[in-house]
PDB file of N, CA and C in Angstrom:
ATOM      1  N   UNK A   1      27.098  76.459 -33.095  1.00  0.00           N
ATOM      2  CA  UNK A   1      26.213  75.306 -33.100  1.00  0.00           C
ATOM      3  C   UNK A   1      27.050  74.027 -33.107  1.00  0.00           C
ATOM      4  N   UNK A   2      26.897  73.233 -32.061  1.00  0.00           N
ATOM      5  CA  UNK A   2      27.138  71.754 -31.869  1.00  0.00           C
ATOM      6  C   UNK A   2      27.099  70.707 -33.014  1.00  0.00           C
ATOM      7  N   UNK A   3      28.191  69.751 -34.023  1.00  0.00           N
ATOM      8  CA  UNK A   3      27.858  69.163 -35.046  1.00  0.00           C
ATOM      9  C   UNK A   3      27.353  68.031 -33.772  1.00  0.00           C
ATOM     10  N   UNK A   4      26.442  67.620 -34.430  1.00  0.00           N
ATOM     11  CA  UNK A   4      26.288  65.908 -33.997  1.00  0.00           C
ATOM     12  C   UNK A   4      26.689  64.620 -35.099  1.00  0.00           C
ATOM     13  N   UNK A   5      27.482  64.101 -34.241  1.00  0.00           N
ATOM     14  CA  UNK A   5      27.912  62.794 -34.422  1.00  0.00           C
ATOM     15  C   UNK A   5      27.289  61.531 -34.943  1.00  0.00           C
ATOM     16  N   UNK A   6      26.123  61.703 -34.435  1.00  0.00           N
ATOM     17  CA  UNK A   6      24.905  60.552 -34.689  1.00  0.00           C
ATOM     18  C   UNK A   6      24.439  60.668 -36.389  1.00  0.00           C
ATOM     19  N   UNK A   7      24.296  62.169 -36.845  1.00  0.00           N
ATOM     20  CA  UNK A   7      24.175  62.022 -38.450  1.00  0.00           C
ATOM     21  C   UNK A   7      25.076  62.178 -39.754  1.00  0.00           C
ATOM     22  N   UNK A   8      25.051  62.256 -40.740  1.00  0.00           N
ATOM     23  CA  UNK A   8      25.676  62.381 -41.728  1.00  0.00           C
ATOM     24  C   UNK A   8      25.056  63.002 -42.303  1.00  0.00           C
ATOM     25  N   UNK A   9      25.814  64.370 -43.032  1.00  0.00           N
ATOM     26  CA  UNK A   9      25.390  65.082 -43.757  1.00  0.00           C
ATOM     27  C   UNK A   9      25.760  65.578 -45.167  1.00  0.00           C
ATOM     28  N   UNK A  10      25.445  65.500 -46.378  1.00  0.00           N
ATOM     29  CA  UNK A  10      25.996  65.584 -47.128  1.00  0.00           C
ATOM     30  C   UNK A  10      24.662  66.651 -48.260  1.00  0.00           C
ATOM     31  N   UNK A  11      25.545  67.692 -49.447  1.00  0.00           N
ATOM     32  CA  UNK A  11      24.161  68.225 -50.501  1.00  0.00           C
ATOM     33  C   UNK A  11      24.895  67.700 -51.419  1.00  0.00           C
ATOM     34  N   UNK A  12      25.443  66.548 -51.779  1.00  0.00           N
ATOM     35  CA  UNK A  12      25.975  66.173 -52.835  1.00  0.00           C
ATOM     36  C   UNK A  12      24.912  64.928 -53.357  1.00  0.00           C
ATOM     37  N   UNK A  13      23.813  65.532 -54.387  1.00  0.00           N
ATOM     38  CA  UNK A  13      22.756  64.199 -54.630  1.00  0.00           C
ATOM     39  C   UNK A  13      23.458  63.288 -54.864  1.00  0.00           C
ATOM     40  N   UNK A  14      24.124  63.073 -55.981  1.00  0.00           N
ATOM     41  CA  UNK A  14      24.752  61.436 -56.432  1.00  0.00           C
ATOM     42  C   UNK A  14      25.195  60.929 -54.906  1.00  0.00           C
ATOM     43  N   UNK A  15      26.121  61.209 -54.401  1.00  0.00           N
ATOM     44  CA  UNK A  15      26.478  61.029 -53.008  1.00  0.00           C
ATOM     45  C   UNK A  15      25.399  60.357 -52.061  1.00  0.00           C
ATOM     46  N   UNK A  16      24.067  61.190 -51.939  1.00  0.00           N
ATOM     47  CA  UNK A  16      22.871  60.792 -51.286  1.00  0.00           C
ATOM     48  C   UNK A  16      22.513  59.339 -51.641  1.00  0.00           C
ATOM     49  N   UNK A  17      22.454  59.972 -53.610  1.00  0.00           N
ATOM     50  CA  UNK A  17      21.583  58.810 -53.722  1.00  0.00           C
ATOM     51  C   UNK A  17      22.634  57.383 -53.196  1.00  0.00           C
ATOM     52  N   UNK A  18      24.120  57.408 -53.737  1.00  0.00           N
ATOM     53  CA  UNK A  18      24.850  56.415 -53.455  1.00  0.00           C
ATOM     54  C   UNK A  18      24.951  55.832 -52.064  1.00  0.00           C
ATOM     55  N   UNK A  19      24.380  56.701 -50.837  1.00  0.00           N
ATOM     56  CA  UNK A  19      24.174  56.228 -49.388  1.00  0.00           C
ATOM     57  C   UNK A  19      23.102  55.399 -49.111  1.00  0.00           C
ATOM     58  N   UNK A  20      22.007  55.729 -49.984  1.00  0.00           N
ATOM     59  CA  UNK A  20      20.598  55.217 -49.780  1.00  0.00           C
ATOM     60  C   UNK A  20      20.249  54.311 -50.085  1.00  0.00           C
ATOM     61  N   UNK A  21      20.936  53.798 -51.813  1.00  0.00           N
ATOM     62  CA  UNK A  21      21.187  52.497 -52.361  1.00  0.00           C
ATOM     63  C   UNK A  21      22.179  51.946 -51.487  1.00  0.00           C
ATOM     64  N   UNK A  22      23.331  52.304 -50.727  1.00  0.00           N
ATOM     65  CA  UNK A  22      24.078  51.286 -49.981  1.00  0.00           C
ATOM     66  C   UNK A  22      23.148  50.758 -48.950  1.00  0.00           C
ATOM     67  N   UNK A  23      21.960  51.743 -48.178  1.00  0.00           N
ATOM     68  CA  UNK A  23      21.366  50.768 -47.001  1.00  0.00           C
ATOM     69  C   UNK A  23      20.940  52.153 -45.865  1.00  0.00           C
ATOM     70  N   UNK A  24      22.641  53.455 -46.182  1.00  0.00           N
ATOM     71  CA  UNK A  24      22.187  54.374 -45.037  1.00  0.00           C
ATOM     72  C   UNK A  24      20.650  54.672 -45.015  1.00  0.00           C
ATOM     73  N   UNK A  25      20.494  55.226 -43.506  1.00  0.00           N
ATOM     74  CA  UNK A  25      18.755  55.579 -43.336  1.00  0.00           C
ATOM     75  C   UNK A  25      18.882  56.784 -43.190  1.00  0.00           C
ATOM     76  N   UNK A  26      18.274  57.116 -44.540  1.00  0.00           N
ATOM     77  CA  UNK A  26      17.834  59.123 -44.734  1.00  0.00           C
ATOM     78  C   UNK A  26      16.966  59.143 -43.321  1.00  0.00           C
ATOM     79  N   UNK A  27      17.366  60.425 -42.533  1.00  0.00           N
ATOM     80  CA  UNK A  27      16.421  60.791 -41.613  1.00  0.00           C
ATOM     81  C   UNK A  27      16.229  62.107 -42.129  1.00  0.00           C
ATOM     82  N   UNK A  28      16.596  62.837 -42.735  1.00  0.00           N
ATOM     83  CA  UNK A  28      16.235  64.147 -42.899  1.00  0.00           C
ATOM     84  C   UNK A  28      16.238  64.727 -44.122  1.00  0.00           C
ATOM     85  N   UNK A  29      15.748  65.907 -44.252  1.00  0.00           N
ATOM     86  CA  UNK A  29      16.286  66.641 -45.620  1.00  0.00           C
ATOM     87  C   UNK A  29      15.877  68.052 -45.472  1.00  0.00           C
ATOM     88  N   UNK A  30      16.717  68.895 -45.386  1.00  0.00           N
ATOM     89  CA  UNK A  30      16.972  70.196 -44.897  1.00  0.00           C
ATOM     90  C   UNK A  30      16.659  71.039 -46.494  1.00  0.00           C
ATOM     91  N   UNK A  31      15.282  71.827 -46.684  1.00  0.00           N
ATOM     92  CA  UNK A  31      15.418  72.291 -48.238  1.00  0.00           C
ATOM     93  C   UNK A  31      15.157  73.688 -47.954  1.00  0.00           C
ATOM     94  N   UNK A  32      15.883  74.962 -46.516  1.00  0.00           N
ATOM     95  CA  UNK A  32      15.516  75.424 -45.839  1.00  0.00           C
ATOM     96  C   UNK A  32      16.588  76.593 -47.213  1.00  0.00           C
ATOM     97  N   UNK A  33      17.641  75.783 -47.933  1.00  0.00           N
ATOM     98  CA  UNK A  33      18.125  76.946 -49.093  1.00  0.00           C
ATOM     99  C   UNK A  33      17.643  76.409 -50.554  1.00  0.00           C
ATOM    100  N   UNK A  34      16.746  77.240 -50.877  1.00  0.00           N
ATOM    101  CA  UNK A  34      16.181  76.431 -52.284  1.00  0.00           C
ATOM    102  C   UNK A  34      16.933  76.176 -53.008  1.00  0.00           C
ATOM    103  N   UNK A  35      18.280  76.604 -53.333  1.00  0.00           N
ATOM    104  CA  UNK A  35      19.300  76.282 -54.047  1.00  0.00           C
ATOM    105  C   UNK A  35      19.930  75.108 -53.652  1.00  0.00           C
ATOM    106  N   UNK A  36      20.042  74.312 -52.391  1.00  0.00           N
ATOM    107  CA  UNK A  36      20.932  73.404 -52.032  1.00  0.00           C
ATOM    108  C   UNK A  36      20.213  72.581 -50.990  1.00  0.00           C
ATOM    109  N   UNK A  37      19.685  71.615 -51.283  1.00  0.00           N
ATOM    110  CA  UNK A  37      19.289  71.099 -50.231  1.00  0.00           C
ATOM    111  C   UNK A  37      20.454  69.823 -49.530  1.00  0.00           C
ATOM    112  N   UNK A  38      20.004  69.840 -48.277  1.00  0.00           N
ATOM    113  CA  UNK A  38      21.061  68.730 -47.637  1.00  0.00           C
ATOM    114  C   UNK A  38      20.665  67.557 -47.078  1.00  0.00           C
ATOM    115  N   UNK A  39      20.977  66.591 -47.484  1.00  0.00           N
ATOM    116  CA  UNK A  39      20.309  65.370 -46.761  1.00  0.00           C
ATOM    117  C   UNK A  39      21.335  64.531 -45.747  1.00  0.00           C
ATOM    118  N   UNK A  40      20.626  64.180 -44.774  1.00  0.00           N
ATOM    119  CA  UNK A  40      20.712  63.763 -43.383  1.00  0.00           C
ATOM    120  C   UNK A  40      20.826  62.491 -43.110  1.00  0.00           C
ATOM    121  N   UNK A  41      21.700  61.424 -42.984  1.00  0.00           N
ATOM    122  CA  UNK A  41      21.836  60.581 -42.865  1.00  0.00           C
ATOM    123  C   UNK A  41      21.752  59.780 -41.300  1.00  0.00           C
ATOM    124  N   UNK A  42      21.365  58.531 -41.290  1.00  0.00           N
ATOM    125  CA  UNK A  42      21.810  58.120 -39.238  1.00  0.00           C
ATOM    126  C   UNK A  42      23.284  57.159 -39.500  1.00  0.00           C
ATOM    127  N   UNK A  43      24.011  58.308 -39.027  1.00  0.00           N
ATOM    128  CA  UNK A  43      25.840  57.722 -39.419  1.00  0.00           C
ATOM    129  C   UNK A  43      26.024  56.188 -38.817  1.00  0.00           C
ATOM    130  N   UNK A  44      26.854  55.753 -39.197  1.00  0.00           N
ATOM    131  CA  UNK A  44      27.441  54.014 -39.147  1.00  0.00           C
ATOM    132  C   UNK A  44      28.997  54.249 -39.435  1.00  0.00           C
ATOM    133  N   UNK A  45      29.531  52.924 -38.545  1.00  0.00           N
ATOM    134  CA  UNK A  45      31.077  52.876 -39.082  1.00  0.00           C
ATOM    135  C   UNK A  45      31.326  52.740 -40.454  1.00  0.00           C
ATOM    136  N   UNK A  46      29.920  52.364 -41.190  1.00  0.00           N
ATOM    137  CA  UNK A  46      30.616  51.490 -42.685  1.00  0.00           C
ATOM    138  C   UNK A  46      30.270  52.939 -43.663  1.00  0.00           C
ATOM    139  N   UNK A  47      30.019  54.400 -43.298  1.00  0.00           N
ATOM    140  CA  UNK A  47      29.692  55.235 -44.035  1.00  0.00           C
ATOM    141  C   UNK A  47      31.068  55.768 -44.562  1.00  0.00           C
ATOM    142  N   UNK A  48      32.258  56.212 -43.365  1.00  0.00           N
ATOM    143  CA  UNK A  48      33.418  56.796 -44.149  1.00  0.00           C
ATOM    144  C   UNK A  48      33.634  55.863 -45.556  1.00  0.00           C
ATOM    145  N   UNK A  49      33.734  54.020 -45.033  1.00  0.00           N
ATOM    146  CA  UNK A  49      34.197  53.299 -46.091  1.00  0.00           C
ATOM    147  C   UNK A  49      33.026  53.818 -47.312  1.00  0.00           C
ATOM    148  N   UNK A  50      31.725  53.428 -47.258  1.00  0.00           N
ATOM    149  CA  UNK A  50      31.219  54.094 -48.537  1.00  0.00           C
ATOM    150  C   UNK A  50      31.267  55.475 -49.037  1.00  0.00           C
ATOM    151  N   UNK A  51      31.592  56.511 -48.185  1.00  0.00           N
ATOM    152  CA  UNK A  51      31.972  57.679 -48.948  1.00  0.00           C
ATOM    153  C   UNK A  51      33.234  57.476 -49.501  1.00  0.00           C
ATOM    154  N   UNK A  52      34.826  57.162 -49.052  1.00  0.00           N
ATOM    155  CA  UNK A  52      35.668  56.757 -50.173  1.00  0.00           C
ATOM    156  C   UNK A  52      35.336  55.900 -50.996  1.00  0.00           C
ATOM    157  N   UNK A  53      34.698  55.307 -51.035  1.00  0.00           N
ATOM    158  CA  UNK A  53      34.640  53.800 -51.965  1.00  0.00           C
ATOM    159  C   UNK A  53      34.057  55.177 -53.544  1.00  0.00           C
ATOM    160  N   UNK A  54      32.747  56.118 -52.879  1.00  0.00           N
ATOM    161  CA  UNK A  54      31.977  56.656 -53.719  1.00  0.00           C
ATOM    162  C   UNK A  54      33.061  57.800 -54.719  1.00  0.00           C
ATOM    163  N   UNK A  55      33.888  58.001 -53.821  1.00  0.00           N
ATOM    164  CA  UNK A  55      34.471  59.598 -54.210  1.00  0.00           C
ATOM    165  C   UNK A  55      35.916  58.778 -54.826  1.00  0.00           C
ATOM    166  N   UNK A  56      36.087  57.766 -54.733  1.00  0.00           N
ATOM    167  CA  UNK A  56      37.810  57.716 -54.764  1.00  0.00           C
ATOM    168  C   UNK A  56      38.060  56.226 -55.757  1.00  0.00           C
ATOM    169  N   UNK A  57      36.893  55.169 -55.515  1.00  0.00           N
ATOM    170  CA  UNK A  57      37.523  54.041 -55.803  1.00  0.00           C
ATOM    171  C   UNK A  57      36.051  53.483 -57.201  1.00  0.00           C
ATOM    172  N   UNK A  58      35.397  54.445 -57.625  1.00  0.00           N
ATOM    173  CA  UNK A  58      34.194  53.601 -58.593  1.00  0.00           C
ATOM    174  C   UNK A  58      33.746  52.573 -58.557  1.00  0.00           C
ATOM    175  N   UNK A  59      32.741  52.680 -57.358  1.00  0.00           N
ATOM    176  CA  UNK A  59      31.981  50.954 -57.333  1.00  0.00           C
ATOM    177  C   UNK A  59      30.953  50.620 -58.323  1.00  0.00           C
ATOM    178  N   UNK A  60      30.584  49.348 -57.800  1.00  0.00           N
ATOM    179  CA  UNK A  60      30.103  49.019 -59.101  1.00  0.00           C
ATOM    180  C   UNK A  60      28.570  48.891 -58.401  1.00  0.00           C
ATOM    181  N   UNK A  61      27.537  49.162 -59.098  1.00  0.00           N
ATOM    182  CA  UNK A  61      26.309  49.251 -58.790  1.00  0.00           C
ATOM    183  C   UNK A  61      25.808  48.386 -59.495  1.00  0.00           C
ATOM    184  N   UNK A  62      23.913  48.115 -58.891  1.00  0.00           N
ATOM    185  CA  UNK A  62      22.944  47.138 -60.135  1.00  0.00           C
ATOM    186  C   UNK A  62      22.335  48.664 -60.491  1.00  0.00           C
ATOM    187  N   UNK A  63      22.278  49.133 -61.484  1.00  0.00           N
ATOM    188  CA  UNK A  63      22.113  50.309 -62.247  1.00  0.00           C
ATOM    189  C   UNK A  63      20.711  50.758 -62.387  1.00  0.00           C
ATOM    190  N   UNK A  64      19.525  49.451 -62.469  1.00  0.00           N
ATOM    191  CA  UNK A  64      18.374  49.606 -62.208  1.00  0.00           C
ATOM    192  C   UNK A  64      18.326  50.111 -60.893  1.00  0.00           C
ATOM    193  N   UNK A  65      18.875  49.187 -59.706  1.00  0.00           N
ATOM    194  CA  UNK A  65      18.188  49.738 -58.293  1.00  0.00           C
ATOM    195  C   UNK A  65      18.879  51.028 -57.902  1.00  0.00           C
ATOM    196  N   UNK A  66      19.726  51.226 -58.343  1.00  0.00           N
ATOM    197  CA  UNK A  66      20.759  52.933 -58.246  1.00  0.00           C
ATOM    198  C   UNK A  66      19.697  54.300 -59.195  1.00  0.00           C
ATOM    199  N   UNK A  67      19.411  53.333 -60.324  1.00  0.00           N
ATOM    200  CA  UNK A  67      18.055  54.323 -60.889  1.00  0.00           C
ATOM    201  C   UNK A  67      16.742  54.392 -60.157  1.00  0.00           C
ATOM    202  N   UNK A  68      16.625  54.086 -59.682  1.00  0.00           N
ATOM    203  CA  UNK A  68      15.099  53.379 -58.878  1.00  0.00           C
ATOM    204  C   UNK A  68      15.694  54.165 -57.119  1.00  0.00           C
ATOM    205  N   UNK A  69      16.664  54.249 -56.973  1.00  0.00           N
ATOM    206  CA  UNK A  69      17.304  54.904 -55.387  1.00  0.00           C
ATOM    207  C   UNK A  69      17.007  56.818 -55.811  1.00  0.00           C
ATOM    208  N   UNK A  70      17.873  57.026 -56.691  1.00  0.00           N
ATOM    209  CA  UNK A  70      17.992  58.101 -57.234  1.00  0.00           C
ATOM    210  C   UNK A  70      16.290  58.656 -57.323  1.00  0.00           C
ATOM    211  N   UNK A  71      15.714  58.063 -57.985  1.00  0.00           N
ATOM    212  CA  UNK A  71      14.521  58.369 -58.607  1.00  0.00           C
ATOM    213  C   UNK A  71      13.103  58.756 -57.121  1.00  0.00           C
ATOM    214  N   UNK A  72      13.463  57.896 -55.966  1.00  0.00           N
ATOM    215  CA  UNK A  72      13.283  58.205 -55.105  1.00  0.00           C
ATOM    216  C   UNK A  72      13.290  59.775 -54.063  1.00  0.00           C
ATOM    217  N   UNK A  73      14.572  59.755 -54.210  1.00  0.00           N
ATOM    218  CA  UNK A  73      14.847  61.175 -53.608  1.00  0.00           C
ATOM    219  C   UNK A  73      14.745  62.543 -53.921  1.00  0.00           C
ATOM    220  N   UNK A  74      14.700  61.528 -55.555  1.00  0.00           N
ATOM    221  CA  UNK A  74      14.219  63.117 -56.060  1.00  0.00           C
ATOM    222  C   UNK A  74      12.341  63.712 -55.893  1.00  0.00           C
ATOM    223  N   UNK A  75      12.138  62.319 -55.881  1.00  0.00           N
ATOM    224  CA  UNK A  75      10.528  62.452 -55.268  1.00  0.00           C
ATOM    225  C   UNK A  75      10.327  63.060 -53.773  1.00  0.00           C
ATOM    226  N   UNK A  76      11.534  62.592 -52.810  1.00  0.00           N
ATOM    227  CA  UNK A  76      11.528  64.015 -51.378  1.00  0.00           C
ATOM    228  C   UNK A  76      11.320  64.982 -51.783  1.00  0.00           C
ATOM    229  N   UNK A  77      12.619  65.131 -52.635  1.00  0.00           N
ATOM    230  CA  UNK A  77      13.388  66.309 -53.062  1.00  0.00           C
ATOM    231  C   UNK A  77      11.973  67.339 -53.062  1.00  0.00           C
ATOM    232  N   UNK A  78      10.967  66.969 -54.245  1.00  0.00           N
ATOM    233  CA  UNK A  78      10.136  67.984 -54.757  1.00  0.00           C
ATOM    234  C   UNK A  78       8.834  67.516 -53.648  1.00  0.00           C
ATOM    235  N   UNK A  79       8.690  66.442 -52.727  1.00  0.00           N
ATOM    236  CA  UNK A  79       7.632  66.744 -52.079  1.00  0.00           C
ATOM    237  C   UNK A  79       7.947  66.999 -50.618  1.00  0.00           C
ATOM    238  N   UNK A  80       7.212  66.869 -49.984  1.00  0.00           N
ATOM    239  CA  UNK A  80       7.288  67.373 -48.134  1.00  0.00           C
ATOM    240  C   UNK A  80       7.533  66.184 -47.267  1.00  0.00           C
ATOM    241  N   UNK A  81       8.093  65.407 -47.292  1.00  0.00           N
ATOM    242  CA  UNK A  81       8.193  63.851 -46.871  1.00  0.00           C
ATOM    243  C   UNK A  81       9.177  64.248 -45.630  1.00  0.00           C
ATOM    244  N   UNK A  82      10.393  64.848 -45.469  1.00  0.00           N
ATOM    245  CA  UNK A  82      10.992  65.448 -44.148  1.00  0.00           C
ATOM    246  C   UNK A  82      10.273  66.607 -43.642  1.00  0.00           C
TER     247      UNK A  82
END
């Protein structure tokens, strides 16, 4: 199977949520292994920089809207919205 280029994919929630509060646009969410779901991003040049920034360098967030991002997905998470 062909990766495509056009998305980003990641099952790392904090990760998610940290894409979603940056701006990326969730297009998907794959919950096809009940154990792991994967969410789908529409990739941008500025995503590698926010995945190191997320994994390597501790940015700094507004903690409400990172709670309020989070709190979101987990509302996909458990309903049918993809």
């Amino acid at each position: 199977m062909k990766k495509d280029d056009r998305y980003y994919k990641t099952s790392d929630f904090p990760l998610a949520c940290y894409l979603s509060y940056s701006g990326l646009e969730l297009v998907g969410l794959d919950k096809t292994d009940p154990k792991r779901a994967i969410f789908s991003f529409r990739d941008t040049p500025e995503r590698e920089l926010l995945v190191g920034d997320f994994l390597f360098r501790n940015p700094s967030v507004d903690v409400k809207k990172f709670l309020y991002t989070q709190k979101l997905l987990r509302t996909q998470l458990h309903n049918n919205y993809f």
